[in-house]
C-alpha atoms as a PDB file:
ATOM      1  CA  UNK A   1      11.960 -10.842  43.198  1.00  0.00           C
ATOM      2  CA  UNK A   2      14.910  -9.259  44.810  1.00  0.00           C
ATOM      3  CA  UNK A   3      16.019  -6.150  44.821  1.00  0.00           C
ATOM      4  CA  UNK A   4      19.040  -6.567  42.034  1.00  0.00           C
ATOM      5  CA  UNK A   5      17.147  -8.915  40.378  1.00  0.00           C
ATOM      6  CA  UNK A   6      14.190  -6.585  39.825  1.00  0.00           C
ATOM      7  CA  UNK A   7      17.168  -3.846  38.717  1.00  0.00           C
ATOM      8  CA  UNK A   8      18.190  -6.199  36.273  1.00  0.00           C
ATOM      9  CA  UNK A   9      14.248  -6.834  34.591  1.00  0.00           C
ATOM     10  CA  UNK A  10      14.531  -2.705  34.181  1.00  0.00           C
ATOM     11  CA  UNK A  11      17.814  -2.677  32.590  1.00  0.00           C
ATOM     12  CA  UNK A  12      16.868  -5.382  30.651  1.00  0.00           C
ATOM     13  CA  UNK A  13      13.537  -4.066  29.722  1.00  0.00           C
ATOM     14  CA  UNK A  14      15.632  -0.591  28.833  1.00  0.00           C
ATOM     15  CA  UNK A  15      17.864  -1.878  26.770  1.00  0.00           C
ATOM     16  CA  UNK A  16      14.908  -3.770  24.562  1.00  0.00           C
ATOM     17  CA  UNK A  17      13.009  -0.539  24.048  1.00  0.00           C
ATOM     18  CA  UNK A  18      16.386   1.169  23.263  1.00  0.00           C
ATOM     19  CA  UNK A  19      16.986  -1.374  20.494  1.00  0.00           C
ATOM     20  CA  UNK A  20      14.139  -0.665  18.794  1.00  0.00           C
ATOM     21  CA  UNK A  21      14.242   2.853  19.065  1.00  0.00           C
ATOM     22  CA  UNK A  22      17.506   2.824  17.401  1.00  0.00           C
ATOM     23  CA  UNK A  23      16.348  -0.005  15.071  1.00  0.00           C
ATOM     24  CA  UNK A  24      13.132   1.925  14.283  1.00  0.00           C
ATOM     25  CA  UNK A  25      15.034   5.299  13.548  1.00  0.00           C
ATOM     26  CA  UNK A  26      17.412   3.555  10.825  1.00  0.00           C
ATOM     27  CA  UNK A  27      14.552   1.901   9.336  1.00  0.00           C
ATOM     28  CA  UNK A  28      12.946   4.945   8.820  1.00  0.00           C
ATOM     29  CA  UNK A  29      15.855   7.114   7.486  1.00  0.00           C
ATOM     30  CA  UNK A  30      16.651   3.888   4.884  1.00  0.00           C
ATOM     31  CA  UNK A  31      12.912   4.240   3.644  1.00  0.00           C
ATOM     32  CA  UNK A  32      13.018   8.205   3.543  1.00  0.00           C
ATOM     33  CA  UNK A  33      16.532   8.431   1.830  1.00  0.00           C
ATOM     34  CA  UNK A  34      15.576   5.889  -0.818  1.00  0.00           C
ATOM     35  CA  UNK A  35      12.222   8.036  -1.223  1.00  0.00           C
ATOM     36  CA  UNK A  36      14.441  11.158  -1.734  1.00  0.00           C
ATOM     37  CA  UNK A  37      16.074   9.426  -5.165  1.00  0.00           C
ATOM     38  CA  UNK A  38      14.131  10.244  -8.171  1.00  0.00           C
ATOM     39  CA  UNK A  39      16.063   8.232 -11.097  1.00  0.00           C
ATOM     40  CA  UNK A  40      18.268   5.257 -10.375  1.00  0.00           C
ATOM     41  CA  UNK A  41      21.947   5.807  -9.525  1.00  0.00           C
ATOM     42  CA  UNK A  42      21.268   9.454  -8.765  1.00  0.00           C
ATOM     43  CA  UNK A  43      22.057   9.351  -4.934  1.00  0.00           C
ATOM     44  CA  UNK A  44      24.498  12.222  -4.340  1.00  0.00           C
ATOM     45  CA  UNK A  45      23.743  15.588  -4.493  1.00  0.00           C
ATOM     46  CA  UNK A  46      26.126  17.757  -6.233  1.00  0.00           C
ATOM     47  CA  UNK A  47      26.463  21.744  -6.991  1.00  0.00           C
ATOM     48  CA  UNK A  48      25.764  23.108 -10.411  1.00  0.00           C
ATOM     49  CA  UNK A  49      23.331  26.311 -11.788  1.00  0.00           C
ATOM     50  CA  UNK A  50      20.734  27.293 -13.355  1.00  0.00           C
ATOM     51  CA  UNK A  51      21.141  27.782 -17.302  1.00  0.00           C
ATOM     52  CA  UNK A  52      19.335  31.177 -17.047  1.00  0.00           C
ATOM     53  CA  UNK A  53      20.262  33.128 -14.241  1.00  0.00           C
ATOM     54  CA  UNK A  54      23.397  31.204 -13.028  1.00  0.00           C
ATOM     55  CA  UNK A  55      21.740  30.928  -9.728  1.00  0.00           C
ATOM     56  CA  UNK A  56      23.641  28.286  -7.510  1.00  0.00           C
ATOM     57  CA  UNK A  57      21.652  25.268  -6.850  1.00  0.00           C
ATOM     58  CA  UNK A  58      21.713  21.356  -5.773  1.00  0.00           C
ATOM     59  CA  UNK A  59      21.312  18.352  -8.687  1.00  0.00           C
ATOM     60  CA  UNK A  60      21.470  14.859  -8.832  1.00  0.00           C
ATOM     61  CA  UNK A  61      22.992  14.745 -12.350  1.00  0.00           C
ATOM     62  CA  UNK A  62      24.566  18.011 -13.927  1.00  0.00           C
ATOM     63  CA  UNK A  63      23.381  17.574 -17.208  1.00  0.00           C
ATOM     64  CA  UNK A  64      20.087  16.046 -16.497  1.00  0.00           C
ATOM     65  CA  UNK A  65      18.867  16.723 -13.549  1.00  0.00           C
ATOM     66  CA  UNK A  66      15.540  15.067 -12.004  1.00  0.00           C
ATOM     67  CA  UNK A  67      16.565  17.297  -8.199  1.00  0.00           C
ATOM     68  CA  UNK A  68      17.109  20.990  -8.406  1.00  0.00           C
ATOM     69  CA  UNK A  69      17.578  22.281  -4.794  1.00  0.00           C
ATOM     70  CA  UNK A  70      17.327  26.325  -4.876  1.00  0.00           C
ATOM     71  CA  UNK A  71      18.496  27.522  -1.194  1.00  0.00           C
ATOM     72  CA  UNK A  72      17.934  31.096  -0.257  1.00  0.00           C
ATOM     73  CA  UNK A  73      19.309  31.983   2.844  1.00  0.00           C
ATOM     74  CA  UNK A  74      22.556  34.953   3.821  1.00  0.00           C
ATOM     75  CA  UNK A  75      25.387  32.077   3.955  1.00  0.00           C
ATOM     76  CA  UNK A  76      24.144  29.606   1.219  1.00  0.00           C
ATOM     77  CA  UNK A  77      27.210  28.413   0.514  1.00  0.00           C
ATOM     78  CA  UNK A  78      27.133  27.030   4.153  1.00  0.00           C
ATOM     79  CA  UNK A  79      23.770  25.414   3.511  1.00  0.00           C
ATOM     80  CA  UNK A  80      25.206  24.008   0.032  1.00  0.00           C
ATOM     81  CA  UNK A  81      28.403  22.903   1.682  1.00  0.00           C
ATOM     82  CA  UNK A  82      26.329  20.904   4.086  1.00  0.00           C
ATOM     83  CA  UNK A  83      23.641  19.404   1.814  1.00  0.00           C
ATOM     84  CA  UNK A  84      26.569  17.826  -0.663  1.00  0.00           C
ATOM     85  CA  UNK A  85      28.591  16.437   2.296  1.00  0.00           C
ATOM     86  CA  UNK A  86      25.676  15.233   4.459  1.00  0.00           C
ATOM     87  CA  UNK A  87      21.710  15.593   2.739  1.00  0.00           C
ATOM     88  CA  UNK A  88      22.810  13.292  -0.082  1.00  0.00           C
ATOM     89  CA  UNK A  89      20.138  10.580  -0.194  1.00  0.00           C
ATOM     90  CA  UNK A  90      23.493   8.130   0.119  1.00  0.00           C
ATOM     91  CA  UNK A  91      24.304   8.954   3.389  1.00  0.00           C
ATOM     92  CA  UNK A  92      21.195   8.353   4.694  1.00  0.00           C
ATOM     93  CA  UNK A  93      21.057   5.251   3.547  1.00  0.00           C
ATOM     94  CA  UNK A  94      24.309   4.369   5.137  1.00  0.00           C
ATOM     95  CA  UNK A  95      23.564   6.042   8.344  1.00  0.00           C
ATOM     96  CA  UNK A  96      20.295   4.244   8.416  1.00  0.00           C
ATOM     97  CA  UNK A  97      22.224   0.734   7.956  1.00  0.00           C
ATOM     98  CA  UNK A  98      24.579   1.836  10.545  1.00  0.00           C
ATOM     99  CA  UNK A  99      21.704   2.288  13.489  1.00  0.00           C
ATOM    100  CA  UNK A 100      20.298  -1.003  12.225  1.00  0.00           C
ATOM    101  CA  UNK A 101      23.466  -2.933  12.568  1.00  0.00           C
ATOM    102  CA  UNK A 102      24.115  -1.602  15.494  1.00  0.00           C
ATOM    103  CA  UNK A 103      20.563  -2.353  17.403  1.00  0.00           C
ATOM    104  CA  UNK A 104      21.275  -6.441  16.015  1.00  0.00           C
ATOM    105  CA  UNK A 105      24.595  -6.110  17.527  1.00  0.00           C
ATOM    106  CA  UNK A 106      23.387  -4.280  20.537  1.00  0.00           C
ATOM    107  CA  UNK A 107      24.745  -6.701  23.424  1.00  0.00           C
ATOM    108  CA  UNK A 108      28.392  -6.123  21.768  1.00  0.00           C
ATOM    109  CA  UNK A 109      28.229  -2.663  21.452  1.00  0.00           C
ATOM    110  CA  UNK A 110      30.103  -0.294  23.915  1.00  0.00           C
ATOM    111  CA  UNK A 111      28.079   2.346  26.101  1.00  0.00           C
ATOM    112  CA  UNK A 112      29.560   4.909  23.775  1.00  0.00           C
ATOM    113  CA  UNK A 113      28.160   3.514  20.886  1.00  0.00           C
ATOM    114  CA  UNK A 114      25.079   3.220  22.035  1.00  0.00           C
ATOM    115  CA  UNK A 115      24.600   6.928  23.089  1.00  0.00           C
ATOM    116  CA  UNK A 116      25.203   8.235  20.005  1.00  0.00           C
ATOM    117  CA  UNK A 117      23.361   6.043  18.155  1.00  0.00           C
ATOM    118  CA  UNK A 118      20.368   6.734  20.775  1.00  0.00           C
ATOM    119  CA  UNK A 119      21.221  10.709  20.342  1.00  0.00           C
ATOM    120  CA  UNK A 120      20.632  10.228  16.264  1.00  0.00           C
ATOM    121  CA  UNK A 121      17.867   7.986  16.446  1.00  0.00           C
ATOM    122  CA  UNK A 122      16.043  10.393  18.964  1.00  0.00           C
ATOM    123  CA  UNK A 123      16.865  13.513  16.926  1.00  0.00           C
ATOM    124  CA  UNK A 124      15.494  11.680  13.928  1.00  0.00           C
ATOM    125  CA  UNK A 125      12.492  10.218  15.441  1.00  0.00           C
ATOM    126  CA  UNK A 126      11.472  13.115  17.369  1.00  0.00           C
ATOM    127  CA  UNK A 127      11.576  11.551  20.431  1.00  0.00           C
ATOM    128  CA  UNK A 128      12.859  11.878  23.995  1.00  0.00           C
ATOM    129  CA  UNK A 129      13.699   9.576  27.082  1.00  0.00           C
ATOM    130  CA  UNK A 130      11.899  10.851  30.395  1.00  0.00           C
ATOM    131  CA  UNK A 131      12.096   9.499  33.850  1.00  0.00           C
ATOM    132  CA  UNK A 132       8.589   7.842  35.259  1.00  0.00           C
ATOM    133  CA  UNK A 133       9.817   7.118  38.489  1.00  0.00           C
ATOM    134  CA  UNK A 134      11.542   3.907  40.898  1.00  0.00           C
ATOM    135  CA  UNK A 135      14.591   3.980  38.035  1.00  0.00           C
ATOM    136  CA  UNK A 136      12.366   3.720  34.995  1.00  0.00           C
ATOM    137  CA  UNK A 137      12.738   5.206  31.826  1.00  0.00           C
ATOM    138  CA  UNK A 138      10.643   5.726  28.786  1.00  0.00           C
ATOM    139  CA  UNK A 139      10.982   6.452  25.447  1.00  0.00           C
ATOM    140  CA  UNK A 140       8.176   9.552  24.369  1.00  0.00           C
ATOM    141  CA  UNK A 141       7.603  11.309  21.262  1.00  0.00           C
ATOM    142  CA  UNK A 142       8.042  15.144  21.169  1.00  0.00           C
ATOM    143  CA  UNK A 143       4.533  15.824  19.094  1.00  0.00           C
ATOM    144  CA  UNK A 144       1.809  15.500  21.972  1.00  0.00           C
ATOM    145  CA  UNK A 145      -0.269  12.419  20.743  1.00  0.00           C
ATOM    146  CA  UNK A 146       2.083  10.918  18.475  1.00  0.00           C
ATOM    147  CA  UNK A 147       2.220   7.047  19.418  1.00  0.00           C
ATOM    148  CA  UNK A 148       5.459   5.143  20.374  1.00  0.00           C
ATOM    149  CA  UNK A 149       5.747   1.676  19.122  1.00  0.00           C
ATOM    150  CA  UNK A 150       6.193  -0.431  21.511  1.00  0.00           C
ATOM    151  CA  UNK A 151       9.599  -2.928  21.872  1.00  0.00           C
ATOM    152  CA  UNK A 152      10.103  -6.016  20.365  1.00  0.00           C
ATOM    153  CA  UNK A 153      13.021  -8.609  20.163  1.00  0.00           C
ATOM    154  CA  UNK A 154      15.867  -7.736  17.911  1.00  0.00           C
ATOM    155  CA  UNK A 155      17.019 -10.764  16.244  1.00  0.00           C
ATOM    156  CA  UNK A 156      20.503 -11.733  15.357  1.00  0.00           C
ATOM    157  CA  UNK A 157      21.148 -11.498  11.954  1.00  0.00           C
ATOM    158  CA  UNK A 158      22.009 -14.418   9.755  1.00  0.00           C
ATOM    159  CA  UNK A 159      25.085 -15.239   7.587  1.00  0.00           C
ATOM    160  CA  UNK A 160      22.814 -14.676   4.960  1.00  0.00           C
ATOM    161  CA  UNK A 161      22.096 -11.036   5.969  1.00  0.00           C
ATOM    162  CA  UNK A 162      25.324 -10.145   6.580  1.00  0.00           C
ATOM    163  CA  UNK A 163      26.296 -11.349   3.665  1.00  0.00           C
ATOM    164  CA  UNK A 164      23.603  -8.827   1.868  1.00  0.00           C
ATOM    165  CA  UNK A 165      25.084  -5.997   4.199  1.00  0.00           C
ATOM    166  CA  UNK A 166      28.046  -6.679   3.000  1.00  0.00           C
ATOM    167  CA  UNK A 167      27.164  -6.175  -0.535  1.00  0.00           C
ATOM    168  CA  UNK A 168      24.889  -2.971   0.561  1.00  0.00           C
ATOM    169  CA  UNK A 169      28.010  -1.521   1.788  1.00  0.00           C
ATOM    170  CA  UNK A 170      29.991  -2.139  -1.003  1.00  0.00           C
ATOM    171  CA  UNK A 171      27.820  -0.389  -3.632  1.00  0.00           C
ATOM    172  CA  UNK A 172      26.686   2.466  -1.799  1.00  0.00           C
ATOM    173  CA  UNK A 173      23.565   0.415  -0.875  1.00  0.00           C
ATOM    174  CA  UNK A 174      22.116   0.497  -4.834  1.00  0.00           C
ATOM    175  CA  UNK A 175      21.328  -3.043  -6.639  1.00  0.00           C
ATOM    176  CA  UNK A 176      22.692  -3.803  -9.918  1.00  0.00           C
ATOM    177  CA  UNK A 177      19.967  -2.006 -11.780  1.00  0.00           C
ATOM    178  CA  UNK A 178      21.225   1.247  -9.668  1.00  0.00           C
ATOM    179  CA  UNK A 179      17.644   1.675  -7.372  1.00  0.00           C
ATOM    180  CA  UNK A 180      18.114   1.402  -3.565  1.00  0.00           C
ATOM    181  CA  UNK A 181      18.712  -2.204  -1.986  1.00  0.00           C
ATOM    182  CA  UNK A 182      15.355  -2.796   0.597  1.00  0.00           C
ATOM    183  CA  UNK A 183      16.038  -3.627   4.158  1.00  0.00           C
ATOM    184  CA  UNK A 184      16.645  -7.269   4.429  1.00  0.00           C
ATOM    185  CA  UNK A 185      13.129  -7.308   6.493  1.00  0.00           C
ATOM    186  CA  UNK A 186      11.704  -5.659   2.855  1.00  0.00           C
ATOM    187  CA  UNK A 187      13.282  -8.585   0.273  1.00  0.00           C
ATOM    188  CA  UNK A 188      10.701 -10.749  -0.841  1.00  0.00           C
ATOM    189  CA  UNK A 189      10.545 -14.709  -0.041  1.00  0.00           C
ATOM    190  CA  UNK A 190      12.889 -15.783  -3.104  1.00  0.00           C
ATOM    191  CA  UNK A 191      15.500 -13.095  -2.481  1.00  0.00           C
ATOM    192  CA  UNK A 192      16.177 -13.833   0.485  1.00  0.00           C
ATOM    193  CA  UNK A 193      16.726 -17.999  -0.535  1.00  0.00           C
ATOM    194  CA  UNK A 194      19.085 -16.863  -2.863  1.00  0.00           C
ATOM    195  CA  UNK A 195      21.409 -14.899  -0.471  1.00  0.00           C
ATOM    196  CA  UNK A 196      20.557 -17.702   2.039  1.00  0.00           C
ATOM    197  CA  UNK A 197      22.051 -20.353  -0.798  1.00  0.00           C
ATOM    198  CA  UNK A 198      24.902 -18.115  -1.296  1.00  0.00           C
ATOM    199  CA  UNK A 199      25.872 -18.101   2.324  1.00  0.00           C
ATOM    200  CA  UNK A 200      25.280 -21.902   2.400  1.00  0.00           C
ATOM    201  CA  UNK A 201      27.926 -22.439   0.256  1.00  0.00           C
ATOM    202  CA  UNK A 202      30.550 -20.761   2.422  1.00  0.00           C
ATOM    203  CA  UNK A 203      28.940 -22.067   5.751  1.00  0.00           C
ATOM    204  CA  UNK A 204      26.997 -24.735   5.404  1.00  0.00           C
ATOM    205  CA  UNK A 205      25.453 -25.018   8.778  1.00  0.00           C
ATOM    206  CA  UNK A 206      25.106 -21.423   9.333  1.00  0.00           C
ATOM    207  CA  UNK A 207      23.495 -19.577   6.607  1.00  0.00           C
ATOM    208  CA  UNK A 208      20.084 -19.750   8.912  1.00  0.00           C
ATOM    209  CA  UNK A 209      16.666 -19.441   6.674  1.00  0.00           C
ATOM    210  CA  UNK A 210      14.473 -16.525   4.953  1.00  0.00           C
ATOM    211  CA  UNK A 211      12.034 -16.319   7.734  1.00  0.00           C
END
């Protein structure tokens, strides 16, 4: 193997493990974010108070709420204005669709994209990239012990997934009962036909399969 040849491999072999990384990291904050939703359609955090004391606190739903976030810190207001605009279990969800698109995507991404989505993905995995010598990199957790998966092939989404994107994006990532839309990895057998079908009748020869 030549010398740029052999270059290439590493890049190549790089890039793969970045992927996933990235893939793996918005994956995880989709599964955490929906976790973080007690009662259907209750996905943004919003400020209210207690009936008692009037203390200032986080809720999913003023009247009713199933979250109550108390803060205590000096500046809560700058911990409350923070929570509503960015801890809302909704933006997770769409930041965690963003790094996913983005690692199917990967090869069409610019370099700039690609740092920052390897910045948030390492920051949210707890993980760093170190150097292990002739021009190799690695991907390591933070927590001594903690095991890395390792790379696999991204695939290209379908029409089919797109299309369920699509409508992820459009409702703030909730079905129609309100609950939070699975990955398209998640969707069982029969879902998946059906978004498949719907493609299928826009592009017949395109809408690829529920595999």
């Amino acid at each position: 193997m030549t010398e740029n040849a052999l270059a290439a491999s590493q890049q190549d072999a790089q890039d793969l493990e970045d992927r996933e990384v990235v893939k793996l990291a918005g994956q995880a904050l989709i599964g955490k974010a929906a976790g973080a939703i007690q009662r259907p359609r209750r996905n943004h955090w919003v400020r209210s108070k207690t009936k008692g004391s009037k203390s200032p606190v986080l809720v999913d739903d003023v009247e009713e709420p199933s979250t109550l976030i108390e803060v205590w810190a000096p500046n809560y207001e700058g911990v409350h204005d923070y929570l509503v605009m960015f801890g809302s279990p909704a933006m997770g969800i769409r930041v965690g669709y963003w790094l996913v698109r983005l690692a199917v995507r990967w090869e069409d991404s610019t370099a700039e994209e690609r740092f920052d989505a390897l910045r948030v993905a390492a920051e949210l995995l707890g993980m760093r990239r170190v150097d292990i010598g002739f021009g190799r990199r690695r991907w390591v957790s933070k927590v001594p012990g903690a095991v890395v998966p390792a790379p696999k092939k991204v695939e290209e989404p379908t029409p089919a997934q797109i299309a369920y994107d699509a409508y992820g994006a459009a409702t703030d990532f909730l079905n129609f009962r309100g609950e939070p839309m699975p990955s398209w990895e998640e969707l069982p057998v029969h879902s998946k036909a059906a978004w498949v079908c719907a493609a299928d009748a826009l592009s017949p020869r395109t809408a690829g399969s529920v595999a």
